[in-house]
Protein backbone atom coordinates (compact mmCIF):
# COMPACT_ATOMS: atom_id res chain seq x y z
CA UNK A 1 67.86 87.29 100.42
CA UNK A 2 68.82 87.90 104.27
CA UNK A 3 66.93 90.13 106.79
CA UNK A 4 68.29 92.27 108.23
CA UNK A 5 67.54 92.98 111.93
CA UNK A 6 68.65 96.18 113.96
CA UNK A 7 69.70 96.09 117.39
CA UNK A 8 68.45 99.47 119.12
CA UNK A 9 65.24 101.07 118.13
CA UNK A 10 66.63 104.62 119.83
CA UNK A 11 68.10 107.88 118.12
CA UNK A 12 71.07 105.66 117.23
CA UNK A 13 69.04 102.77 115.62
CA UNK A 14 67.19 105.27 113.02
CA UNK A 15 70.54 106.15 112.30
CA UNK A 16 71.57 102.62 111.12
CA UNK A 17 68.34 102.26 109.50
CA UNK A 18 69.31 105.11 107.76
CA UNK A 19 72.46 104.20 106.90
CA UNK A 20 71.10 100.75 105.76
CA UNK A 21 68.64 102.51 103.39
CA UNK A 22 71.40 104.01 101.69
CA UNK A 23 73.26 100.68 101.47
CA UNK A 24 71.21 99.14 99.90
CA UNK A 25 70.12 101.71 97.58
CA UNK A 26 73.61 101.34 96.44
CA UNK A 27 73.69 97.41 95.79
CA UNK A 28 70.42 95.80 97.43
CA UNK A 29 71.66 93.01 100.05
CA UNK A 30 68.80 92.31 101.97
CA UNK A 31 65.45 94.00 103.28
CA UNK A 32 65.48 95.46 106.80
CA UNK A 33 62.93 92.98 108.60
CA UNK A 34 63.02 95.06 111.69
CA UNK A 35 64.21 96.06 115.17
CA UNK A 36 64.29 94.36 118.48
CA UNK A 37 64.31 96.64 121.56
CA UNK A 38 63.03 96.60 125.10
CA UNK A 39 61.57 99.41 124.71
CA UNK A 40 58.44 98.93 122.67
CA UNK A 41 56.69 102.62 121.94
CA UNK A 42 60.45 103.18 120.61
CA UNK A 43 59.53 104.21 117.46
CA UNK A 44 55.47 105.71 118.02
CA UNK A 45 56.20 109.19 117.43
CA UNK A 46 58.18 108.15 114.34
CA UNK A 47 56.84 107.27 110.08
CA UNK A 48 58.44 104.95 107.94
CA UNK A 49 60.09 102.71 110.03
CA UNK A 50 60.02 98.79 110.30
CA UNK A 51 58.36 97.20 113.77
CA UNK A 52 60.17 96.92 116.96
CA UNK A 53 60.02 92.72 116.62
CA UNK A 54 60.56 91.74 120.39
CA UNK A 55 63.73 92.01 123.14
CA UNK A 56 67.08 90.94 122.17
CA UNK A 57 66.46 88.41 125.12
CA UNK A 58 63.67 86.82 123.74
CA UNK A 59 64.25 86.70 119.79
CA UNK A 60 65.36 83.69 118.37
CA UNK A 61 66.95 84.27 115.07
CA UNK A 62 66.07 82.52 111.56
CA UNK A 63 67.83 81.25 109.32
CA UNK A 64 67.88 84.08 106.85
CA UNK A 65 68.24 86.76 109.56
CA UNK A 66 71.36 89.35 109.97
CA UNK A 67 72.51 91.62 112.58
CA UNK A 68 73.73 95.43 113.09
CA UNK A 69 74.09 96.80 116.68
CA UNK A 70 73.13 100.23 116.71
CA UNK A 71 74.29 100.69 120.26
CA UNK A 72 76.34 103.62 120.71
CA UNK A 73 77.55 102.65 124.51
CA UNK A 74 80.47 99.75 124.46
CA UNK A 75 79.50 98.59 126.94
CA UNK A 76 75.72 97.83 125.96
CA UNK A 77 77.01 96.90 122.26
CA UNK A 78 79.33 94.26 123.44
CA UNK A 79 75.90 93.02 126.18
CA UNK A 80 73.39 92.92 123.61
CA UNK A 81 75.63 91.47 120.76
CA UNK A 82 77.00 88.96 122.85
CA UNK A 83 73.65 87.79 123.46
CA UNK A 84 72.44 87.37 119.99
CA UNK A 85 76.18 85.81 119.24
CA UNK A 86 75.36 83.26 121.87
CA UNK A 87 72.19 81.94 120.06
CA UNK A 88 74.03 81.69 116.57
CA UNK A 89 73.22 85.42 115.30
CA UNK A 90 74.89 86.84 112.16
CA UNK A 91 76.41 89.75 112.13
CA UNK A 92 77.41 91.65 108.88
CA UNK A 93 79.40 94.93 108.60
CA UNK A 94 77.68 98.35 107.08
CA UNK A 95 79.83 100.58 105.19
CA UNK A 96 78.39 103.92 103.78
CA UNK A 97 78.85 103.99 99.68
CA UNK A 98 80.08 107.33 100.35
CA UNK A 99 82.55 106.40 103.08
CA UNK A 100 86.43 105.96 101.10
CA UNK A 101 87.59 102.64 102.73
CA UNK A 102 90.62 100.80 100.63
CA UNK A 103 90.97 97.35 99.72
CA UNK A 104 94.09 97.20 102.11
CA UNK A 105 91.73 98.19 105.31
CA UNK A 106 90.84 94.86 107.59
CA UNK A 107 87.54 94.65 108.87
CA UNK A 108 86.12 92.43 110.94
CA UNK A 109 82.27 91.50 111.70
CA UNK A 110 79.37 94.04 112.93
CA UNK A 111 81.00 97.31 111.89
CA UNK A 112 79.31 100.26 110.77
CA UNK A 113 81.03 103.13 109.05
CA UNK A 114 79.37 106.21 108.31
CA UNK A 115 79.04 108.94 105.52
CA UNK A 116 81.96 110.56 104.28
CA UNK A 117 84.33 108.58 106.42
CA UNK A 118 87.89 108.56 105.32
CA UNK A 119 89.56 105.66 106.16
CA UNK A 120 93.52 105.27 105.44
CA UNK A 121 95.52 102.41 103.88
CA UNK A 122 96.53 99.38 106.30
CA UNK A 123 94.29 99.95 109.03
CA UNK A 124 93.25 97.38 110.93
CA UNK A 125 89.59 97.57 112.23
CA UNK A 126 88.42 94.79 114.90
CA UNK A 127 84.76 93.36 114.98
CA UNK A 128 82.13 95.70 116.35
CA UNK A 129 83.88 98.83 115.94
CA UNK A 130 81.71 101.75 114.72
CA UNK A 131 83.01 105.03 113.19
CA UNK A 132 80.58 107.84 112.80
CA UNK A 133 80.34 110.31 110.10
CA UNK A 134 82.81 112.35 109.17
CA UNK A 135 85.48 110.45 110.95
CA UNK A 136 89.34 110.03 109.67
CA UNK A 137 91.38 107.11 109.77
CA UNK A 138 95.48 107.83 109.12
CA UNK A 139 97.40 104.89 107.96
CA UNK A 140 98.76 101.58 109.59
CA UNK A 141 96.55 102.17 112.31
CA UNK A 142 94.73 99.87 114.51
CA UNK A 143 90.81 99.94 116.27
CA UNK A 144 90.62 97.11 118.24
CA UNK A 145 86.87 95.38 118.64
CA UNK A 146 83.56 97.33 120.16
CA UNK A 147 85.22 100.57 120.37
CA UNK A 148 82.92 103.91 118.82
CA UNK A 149 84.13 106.65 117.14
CA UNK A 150 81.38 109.55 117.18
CA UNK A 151 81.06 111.89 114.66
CA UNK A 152 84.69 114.22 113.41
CA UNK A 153 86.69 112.00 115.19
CA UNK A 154 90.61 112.22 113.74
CA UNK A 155 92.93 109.46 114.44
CA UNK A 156 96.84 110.08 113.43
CA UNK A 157 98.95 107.81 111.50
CA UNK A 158 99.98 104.26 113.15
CA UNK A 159 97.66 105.19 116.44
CA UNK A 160 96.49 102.31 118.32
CA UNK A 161 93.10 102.05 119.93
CA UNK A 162 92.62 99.22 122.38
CA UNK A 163 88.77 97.09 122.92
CA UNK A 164 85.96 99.20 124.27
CA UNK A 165 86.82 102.89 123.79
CA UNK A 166 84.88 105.67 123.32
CA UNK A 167 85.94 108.47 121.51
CA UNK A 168 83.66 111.58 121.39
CA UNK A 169 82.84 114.11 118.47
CA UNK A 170 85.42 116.02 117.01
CA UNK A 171 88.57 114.20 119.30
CA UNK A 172 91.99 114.55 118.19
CA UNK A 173 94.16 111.72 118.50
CA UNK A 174 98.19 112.43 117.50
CA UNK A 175 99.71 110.03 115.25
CA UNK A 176 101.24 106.95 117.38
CA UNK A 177 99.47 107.59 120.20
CA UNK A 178 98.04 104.28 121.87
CA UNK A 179 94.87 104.53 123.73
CA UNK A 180 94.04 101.98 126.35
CA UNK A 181 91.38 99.52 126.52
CA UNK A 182 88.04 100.86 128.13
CA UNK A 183 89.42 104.21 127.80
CA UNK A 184 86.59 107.46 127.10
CA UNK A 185 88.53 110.37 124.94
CA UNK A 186 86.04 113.53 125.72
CA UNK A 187 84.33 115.51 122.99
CA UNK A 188 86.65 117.93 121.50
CA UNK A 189 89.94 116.79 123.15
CA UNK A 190 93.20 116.79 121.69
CA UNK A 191 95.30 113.83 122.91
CA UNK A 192 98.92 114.18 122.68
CA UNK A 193 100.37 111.47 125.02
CA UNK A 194 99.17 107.80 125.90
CA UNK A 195 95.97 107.22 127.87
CA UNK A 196 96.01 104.56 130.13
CA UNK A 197 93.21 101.58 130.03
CA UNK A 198 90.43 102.78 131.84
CA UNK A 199 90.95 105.86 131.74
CA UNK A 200 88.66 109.29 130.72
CA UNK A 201 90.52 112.09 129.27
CA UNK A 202 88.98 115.16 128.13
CA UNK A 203 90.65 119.05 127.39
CA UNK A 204 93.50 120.50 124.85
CA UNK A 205 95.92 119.06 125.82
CA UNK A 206 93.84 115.89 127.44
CA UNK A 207 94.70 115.11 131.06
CA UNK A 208 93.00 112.67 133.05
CA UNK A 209 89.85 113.61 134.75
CA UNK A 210 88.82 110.67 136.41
């Protein structure tokens, strides 16, 4: 059986070890061996929780270890993952038994999809991609690797979301619309147009702030 190791010991990483908890209640996969963090009083004020094992910089994995990355930054996912990645880590995907993902969705490696996510037919999901709860997926659509989707995000039909973007809780995105890579879609905002890479957007309608 493989152990599973969590990247992150923060709010986010008790998430995931959450979410893992429920996975495998569902169809047992492997037992959670643990987190690795730089931060090592992560989890002192917390119960019930595996030990912070060492840094992602210094952990070497075994042969029966796996990986989640429960870093909600892109930028720190892609860091941190990369690392592990470097030294042979593997990566496996978490899907919540309570999230609706068809057999004609494509996912890739090191995605985690949360609780009562709905996720459409034909979408194509990239490798490190994490939606939060609540999220929906419309159909044909495309998330291109280490973007996150926080919680109540809505994606239209056929819209395509470049590598690296962050969309915040509760974010509208029209059908077709194409965001571009490293783009941030604020909390709340209703995109009706194109955003261009780099980009932040944030309002109803969502105009560029930055």
């Amino acid at each position: 059986m493989n152990n599973l190791i969590i990247i992150g010991a923060r709010g986010f990483g008790r998430e995931v070890h959450q979410l893992a908890t429920r996975c495998n209640q569902s169809r047992e996969k492997f037992v959670i061996k643990g987190f690795l963090d730089d931060k090592y009083d992560a989890l002192n004020a917390f119960k019930g929780y595996p030990p912070i094992i060492d840094t992602v910089e210094n952990y070497l994995p075994q042969e029966d270890d796996v990986f989640i990355c429960a870093l909600g930054n892109v930028h720190d996912k892609k860091k941190y993952a990369s690392i592990m990645l470097n030294k042979g880590g593997r990566f496996i995907s978490l899907v919540c038994p309570k999230a609706y993902v068809p057999k004609t969705v494509k996912m890739g490696e090191g995605c985690i999809v949360g609780y009562n996510t709905i996720v459409s037919p034909e979408v194509e999901i990239g490798n490190f991609v994490t939606i939060m709860t609540q999220s929906v997926i419309g159909h044909d659509g495309t998330i291109r690797d280490w973007c996150h989707l926080s919680p109540f995000v809505f994606l239209g039909g056929y819209v395509q979301v470049e590598k690296k973007v962050q969309i915040h809780t509760r974010a509208t995105i029209l059908p077709g619309i194409k965001i571009g890579e490293e783009a941030t879609v604020g909390a709340g905002s209703v995109v009706i147009k194109d955003v261009k890479p780099g980009a932040s957007v944030f309002g109803n309608p969502a105009k560029i702030i930055n």
